[in-house]
Protein backbone atom coordinates (compact mmCIF):
# COMPACT_ATOMS: atom_id res chain seq x y z
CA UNK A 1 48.78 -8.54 -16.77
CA UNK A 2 50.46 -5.88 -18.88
CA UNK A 3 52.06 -6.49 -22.63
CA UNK A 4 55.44 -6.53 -22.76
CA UNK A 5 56.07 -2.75 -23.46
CA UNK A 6 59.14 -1.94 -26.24
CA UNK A 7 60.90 1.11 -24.58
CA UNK A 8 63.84 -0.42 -22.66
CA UNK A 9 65.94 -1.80 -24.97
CA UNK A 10 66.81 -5.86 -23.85
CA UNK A 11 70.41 -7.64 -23.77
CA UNK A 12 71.11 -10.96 -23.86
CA UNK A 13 71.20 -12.90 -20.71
CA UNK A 14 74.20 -12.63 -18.47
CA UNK A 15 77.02 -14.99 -18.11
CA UNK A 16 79.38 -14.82 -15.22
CA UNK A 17 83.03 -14.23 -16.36
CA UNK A 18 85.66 -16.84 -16.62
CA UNK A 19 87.47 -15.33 -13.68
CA UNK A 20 84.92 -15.20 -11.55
CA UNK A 21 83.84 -19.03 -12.34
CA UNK A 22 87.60 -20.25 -12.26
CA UNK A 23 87.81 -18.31 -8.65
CA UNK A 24 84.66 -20.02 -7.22
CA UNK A 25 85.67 -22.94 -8.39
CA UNK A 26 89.40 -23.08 -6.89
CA UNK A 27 87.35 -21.58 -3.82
CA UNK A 28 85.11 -24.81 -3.35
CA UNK A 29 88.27 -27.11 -3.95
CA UNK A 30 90.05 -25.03 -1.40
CA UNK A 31 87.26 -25.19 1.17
CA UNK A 32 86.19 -29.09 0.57
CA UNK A 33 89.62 -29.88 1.40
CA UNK A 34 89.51 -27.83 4.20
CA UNK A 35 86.65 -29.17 5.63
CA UNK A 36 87.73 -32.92 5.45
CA UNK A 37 91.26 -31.70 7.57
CA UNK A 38 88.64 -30.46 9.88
CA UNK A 39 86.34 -33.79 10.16
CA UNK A 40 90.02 -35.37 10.72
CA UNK A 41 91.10 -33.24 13.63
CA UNK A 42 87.55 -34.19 15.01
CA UNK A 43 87.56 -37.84 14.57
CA UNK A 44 90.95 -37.78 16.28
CA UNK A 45 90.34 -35.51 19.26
CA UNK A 46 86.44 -37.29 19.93
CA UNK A 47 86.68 -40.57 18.28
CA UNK A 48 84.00 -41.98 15.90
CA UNK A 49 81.05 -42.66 18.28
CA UNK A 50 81.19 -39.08 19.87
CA UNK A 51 81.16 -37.09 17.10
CA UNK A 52 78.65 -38.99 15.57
CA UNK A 53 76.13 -38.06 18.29
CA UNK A 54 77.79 -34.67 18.37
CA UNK A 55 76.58 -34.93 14.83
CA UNK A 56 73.00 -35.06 15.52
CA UNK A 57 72.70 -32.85 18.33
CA UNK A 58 74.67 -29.95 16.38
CA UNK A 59 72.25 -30.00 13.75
CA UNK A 60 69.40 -28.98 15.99
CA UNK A 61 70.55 -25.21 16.42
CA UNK A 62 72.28 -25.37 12.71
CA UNK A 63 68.58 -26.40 11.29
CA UNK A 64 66.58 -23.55 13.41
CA UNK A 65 69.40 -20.90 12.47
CA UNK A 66 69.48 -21.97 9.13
CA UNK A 67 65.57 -21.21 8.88
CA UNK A 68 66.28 -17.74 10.06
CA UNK A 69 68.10 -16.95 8.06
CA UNK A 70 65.90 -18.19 4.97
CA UNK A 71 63.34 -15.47 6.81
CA UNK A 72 65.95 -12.92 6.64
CA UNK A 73 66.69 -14.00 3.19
CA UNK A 74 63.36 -14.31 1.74
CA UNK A 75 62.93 -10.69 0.14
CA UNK A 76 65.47 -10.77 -2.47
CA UNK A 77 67.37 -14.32 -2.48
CA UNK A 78 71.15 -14.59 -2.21
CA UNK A 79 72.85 -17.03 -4.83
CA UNK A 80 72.54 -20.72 -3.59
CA UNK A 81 76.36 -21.20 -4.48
CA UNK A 82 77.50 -18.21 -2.21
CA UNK A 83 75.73 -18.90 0.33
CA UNK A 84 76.90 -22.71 0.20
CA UNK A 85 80.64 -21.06 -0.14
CA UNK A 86 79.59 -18.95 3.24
CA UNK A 87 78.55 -22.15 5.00
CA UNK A 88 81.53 -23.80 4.52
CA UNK A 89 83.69 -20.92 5.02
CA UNK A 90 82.30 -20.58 8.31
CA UNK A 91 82.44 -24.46 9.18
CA UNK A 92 86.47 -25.28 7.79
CA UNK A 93 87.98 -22.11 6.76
CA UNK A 94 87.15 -20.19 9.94
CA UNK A 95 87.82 -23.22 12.25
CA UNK A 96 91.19 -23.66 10.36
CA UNK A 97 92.19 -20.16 11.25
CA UNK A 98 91.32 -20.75 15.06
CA UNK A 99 92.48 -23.78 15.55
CA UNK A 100 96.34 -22.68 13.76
CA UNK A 101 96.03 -19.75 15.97
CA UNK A 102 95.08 -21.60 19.39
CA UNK A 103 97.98 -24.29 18.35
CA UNK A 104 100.71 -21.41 18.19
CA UNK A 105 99.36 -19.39 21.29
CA UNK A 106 99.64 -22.84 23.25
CA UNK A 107 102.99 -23.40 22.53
CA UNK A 108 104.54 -19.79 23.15
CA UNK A 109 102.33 -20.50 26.24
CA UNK A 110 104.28 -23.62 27.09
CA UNK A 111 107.45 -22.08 26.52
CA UNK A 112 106.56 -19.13 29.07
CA UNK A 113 105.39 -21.80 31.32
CA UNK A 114 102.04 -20.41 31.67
CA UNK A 115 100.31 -23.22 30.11
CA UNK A 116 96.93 -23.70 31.92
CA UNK A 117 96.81 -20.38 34.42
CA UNK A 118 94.29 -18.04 35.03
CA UNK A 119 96.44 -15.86 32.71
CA UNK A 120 96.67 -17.86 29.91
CA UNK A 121 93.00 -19.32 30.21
CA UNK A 122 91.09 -15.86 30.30
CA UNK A 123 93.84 -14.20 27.26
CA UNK A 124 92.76 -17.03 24.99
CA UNK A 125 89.08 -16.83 25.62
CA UNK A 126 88.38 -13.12 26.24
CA UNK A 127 91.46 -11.51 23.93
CA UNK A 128 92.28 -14.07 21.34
CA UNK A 129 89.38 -16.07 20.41
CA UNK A 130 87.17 -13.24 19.80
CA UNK A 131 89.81 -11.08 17.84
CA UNK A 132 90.82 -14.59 15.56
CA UNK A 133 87.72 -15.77 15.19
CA UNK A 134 85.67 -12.32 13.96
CA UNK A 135 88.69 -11.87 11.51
CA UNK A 136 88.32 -15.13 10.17
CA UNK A 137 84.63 -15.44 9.36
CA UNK A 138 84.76 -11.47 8.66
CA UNK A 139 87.04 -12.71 5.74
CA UNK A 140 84.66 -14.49 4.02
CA UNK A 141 81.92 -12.39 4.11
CA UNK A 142 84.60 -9.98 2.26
CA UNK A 143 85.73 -12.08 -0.13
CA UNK A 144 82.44 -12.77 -1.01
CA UNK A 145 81.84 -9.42 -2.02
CA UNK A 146 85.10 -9.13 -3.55
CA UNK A 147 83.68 -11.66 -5.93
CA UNK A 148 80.03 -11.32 -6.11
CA UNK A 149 79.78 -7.77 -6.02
CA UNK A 150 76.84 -7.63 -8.28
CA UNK A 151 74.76 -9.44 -6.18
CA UNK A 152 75.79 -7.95 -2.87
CA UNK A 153 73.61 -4.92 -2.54
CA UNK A 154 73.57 -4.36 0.75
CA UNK A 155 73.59 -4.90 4.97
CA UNK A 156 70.83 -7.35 4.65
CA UNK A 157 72.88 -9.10 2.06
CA UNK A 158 75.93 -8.54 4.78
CA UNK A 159 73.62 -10.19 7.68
CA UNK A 160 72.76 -13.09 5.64
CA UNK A 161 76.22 -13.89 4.34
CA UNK A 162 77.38 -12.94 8.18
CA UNK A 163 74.74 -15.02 9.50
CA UNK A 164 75.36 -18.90 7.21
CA UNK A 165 78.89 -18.24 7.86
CA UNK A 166 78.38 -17.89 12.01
CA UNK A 167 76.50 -20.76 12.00
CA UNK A 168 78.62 -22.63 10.45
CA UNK A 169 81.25 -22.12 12.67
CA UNK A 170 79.22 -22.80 15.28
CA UNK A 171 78.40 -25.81 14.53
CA UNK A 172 81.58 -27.08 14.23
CA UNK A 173 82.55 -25.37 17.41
CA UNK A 174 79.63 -26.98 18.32
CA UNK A 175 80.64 -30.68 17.44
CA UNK A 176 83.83 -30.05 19.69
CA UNK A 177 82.04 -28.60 22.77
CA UNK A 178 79.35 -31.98 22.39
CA UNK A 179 81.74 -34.37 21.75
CA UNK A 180 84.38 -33.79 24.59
CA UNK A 181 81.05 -32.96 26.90
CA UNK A 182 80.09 -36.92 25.50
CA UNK A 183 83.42 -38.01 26.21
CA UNK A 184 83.55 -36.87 29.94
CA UNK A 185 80.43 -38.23 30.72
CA UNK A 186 81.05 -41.51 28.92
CA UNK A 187 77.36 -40.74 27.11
CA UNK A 188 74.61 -38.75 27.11
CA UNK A 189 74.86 -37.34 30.39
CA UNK A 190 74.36 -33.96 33.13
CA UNK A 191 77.86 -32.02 31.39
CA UNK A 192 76.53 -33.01 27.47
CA UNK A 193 72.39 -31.70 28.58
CA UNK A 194 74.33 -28.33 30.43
CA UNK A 195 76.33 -28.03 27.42
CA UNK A 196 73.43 -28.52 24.85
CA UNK A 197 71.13 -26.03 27.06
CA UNK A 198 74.11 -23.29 26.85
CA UNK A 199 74.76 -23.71 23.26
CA UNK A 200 71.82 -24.89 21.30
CA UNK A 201 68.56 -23.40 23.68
CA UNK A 202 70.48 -20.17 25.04
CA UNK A 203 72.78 -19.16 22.48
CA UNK A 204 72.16 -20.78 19.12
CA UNK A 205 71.94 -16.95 17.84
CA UNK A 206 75.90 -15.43 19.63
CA UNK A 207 77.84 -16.32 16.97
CA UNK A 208 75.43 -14.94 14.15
CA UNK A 209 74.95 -11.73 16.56
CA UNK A 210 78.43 -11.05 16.44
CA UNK A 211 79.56 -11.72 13.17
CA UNK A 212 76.58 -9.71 11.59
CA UNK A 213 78.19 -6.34 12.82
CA UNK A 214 80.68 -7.49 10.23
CA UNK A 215 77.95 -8.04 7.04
CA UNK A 216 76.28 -4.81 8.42
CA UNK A 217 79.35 -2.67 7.77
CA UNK A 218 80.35 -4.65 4.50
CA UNK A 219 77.03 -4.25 2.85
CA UNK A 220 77.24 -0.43 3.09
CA UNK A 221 80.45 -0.98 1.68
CA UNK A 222 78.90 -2.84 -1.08
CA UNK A 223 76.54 0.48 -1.94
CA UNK A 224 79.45 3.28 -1.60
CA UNK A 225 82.95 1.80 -2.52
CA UNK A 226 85.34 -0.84 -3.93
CA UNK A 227 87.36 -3.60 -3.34
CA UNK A 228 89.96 -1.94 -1.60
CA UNK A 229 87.96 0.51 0.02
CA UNK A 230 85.55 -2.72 1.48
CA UNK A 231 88.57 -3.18 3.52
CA UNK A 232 88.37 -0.58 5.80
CA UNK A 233 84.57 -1.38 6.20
CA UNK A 234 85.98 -4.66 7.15
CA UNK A 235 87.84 -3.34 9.47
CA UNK A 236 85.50 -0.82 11.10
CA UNK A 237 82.41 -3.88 11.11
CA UNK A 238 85.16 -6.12 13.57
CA UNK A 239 85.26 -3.53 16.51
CA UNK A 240 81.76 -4.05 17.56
CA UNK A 241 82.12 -7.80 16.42
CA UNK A 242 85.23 -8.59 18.57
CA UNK A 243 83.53 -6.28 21.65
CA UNK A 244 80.69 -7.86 21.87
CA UNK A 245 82.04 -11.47 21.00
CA UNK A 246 84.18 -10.40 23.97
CA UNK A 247 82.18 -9.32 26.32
CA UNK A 248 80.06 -12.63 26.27
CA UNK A 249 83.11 -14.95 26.77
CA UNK A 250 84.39 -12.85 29.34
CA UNK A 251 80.76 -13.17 31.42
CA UNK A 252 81.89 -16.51 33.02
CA UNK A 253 84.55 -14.34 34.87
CA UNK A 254 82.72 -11.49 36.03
CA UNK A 255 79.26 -12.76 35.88
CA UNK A 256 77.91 -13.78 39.57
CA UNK A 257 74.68 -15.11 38.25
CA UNK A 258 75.53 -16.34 34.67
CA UNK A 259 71.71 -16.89 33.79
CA UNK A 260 70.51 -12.80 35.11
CA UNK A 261 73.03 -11.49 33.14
CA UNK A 262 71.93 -13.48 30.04
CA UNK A 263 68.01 -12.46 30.67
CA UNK A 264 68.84 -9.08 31.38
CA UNK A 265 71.76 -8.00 28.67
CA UNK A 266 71.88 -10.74 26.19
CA UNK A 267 68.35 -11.13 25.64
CA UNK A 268 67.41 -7.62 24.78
CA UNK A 269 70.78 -7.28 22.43
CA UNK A 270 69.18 -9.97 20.94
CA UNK A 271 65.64 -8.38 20.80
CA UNK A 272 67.41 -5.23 19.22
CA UNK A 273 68.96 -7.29 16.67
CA UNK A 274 66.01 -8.90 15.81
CA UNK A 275 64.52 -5.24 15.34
CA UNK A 276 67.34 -3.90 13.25
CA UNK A 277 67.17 -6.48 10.56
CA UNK A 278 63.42 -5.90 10.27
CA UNK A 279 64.02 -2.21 9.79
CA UNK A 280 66.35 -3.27 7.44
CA UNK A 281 64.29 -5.78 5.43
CA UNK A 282 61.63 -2.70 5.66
CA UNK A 283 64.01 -0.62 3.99
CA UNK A 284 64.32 -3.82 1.12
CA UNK A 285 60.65 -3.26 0.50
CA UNK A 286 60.19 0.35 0.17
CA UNK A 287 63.35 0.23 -2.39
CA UNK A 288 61.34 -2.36 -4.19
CA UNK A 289 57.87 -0.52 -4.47
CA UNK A 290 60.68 2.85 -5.47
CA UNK A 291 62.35 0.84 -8.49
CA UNK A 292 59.41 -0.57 -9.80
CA UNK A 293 57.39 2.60 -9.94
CA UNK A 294 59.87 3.58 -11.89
CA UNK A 295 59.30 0.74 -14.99
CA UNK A 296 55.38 1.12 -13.76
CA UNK A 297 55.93 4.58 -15.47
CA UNK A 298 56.59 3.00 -18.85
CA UNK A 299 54.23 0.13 -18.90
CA UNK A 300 56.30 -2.56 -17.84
CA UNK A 301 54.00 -3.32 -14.57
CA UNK A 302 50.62 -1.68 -13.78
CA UNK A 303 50.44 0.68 -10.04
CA UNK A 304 48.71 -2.64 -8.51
CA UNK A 305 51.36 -5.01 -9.57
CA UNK A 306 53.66 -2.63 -8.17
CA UNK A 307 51.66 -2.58 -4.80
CA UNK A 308 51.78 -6.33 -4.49
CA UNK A 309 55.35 -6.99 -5.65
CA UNK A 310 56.68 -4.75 -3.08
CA UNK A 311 54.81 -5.79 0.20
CA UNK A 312 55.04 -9.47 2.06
CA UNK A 313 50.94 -9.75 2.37
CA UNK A 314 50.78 -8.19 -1.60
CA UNK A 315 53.19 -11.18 -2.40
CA UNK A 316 51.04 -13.62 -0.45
CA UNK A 317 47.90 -12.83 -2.10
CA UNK A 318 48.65 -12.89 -5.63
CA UNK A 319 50.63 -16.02 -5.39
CA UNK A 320 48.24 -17.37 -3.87
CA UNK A 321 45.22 -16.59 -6.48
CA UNK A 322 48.09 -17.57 -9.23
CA UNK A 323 48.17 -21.05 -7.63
CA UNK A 324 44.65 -21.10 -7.61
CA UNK A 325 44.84 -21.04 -11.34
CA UNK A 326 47.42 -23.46 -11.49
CA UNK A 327 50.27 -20.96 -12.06
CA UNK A 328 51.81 -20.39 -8.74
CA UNK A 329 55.33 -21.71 -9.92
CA UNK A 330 55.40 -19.37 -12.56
CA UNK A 331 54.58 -16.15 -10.34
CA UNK A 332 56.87 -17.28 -7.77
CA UNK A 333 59.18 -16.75 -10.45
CA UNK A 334 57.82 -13.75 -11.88
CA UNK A 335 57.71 -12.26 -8.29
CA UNK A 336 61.64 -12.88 -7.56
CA UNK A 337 62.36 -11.12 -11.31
CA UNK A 338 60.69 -8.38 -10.43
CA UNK A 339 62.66 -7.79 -7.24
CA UNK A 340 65.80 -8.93 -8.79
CA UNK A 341 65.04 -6.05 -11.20
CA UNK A 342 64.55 -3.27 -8.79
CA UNK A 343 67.92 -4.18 -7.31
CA UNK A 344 69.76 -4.20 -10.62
CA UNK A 345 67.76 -0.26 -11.24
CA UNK A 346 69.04 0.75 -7.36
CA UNK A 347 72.77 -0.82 -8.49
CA UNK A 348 72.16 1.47 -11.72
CA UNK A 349 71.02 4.88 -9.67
CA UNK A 350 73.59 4.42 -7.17
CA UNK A 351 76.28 4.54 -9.54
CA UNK A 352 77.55 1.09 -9.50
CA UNK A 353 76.71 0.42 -13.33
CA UNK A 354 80.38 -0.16 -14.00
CA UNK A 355 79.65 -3.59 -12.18
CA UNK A 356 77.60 -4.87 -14.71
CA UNK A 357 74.08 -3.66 -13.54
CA UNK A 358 72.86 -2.65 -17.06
CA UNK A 359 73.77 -6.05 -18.15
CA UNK A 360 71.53 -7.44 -15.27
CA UNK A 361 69.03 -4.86 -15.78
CA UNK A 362 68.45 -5.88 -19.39
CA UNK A 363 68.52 -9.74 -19.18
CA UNK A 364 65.90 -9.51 -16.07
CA UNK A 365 63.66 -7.44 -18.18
CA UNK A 366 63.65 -10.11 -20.59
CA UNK A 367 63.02 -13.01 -18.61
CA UNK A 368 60.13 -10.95 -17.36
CA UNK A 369 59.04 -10.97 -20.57
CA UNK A 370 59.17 -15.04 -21.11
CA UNK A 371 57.35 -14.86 -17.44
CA UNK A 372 54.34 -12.51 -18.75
CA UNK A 373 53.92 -15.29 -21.84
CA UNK A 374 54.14 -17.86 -19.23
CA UNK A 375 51.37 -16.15 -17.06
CA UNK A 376 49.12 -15.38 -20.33
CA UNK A 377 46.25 -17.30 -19.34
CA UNK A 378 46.01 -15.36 -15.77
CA UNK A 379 43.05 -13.77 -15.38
CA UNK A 380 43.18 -9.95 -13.54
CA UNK A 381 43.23 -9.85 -9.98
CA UNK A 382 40.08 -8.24 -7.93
């Protein structure tokens, strides 16, 4: 371990702003109340027994997505709090929206007397639920990074934001689909095991696919504009969002053989997905290892600190050989410092010190200071 060197000068530790705190607050109010109007509209529509099994078989995909996303999210960790916001934005807010939306489209529909035609039917699920529903969880991803834009850095920060929101609209989606499939079969029958195959096997990912297109195009907004300008980001990340949302809701009607066309087109958009957040999360390491060869330069971490912090296998190993010595607590912490600090420098080179990146910058160079006392006793690595 290297001594704490005295050549960056070190500011006290950051405090978010009133505004910002008053806003998440009224934000989690705004949502919890949300969400119980939700649960209501549920209870009533399914009744008590079938959403409660809805319950437990809706949490089977929300669990496995949820873990993906902690992979996706494992580099350089997203604030707890946001990320709770984006999971119930996705599971009231964004069902709110849908569900207002579907109500007033059903009743112009009634009025036109088109209420359950092919017409109406294949509007709502290939025109309207795609364009309502990618605006609405595309909104929160925004207004996260209308508020948390010093910790948004970028499109993996988009996909993972994206990502907790789309599952948790699907999962409320989710609850419906499971409960009315409950319902119909009077239990645990063939339409709720078709249903559950189609929604938490086959497609537990669509939503999250979608949506990300979204977080992609916000996150670059994040590195090269504002609030304002964010929205036409917003705007440009829907198209491919509402096309491709589109295009699988509109399979059922075109589709001859519904399980082919999900092997041979879904499956490998899937597969490039997968690929392009990799890249991406490549891209988060290389940044790292960039950044902190910069403070390697004047003493604040050695060349093979720098080699360790900025590669998965690196990270492994000396956390690892720091539990071994009874301090792997401590280097976790030490390890997610580090990268928090080559974010705040890439915030500072980009030119988005105006955002309060300096601030950042100093108060994560002191607590890696406190971490270097707390890791005193560490012997070198070999």
């Amino acid at each position: 371990m290297v001594e704490q060197p005295g050549q960056v000068p070190i500011t006290r530790p950051v405090r978010r702003g009133t505004a910002t705190v008053v806003l998440a607050s009224l934000g989690f109010i705004v949502l919890s109340i949300v969400i119980l109007l939700v649960a209501w509209y549920l209870l009533v529509v399914l009744g008590p027994t079938a959403l409660l099994v809805a319950l437990v078989l809706a949490t089977i995909p929300l669990v496995g997505v949820l873990l993906f996303i902690r992979w996706i999210d494992r580099w350089e960790p997203e604030p707890r709090g946001a990320l709770l916001f984006a999971l119930l934005w996705g599971a009231g807010a964004s069902v709110l929206i849908a569900l207002i939306f579907s109500g007033v489209t059903q009743h112009y529909q009634a009025l036109a007397g088109l209420t359950g035609s092919g017409v109406a039917s294949f509007f709502e699920t290939v025109v309207q639920a795609p364009i309502v529903e990618e605006s609405a969880k595309g909104l929160g991803i925004l207004l996260i990074l209308w508020v948390m834009r010093r910790t948004f850095d970028g499109p993996v920060d988009g996909v993972v934001y994206a990502a907790t929101i789309a599952v948790g609209f699907a999962f409320t989606e989710n609850l419906q689909y499971f409960g009315l499939a409950i319902k119909q079969d009077g239990g645990l029958g063939g339409d709720v095991a078709q249903t559950f195959l189609l929604r938490a096997i086959l497609s537990p990912f669509a939503h999250v696919m979608f949506t990300a297109c979204t977080g992609v195009l916000l996150g670059l907004a994040a590195r090269r504009t504002g609030r304002v300008g964010a929205i036409g980001y917003f705007v440009l990340g829907l198209l491919p969002a509402v096309v491709l949302h589109a295009f699988w809701n509109s399979a059922s009607y075109w589709a001859t053989d519904w399980f082919r066309y999900y092997f041979v087109v879904q499956v490998p958009l899937f597969v490039l997905a997968i690929a392009g957040i990799t890249t991406l999360r490549r891209h988060e390491q290389r940044l790292t290892h960039a950044r902190l060869s910069e403070y390697a330069a004047v003493g604040w971490f050695t060349e093979s600190e720098v080699n360790l912090l900025s590669t998965a296998a690196g990270r492994q190993r000396a956390i690892g050989w720091a539990a071994r010595h009874g301090l792997g607590r401590p280097y976790r912490v030490f390890v997610q410092n580090a990268t928090r600090l080559a974010f705040a420098r890439e915030r500072l080179v980009t030119g988005r010190g105006g955002i309060g990146a300096s601030l950042d910058e100093g108060a994560t160079l002191a607590a890696i200071g406190d971490d270097r006392r707390a890791l005193a006793a560490l012997p070198a690595l070999h």
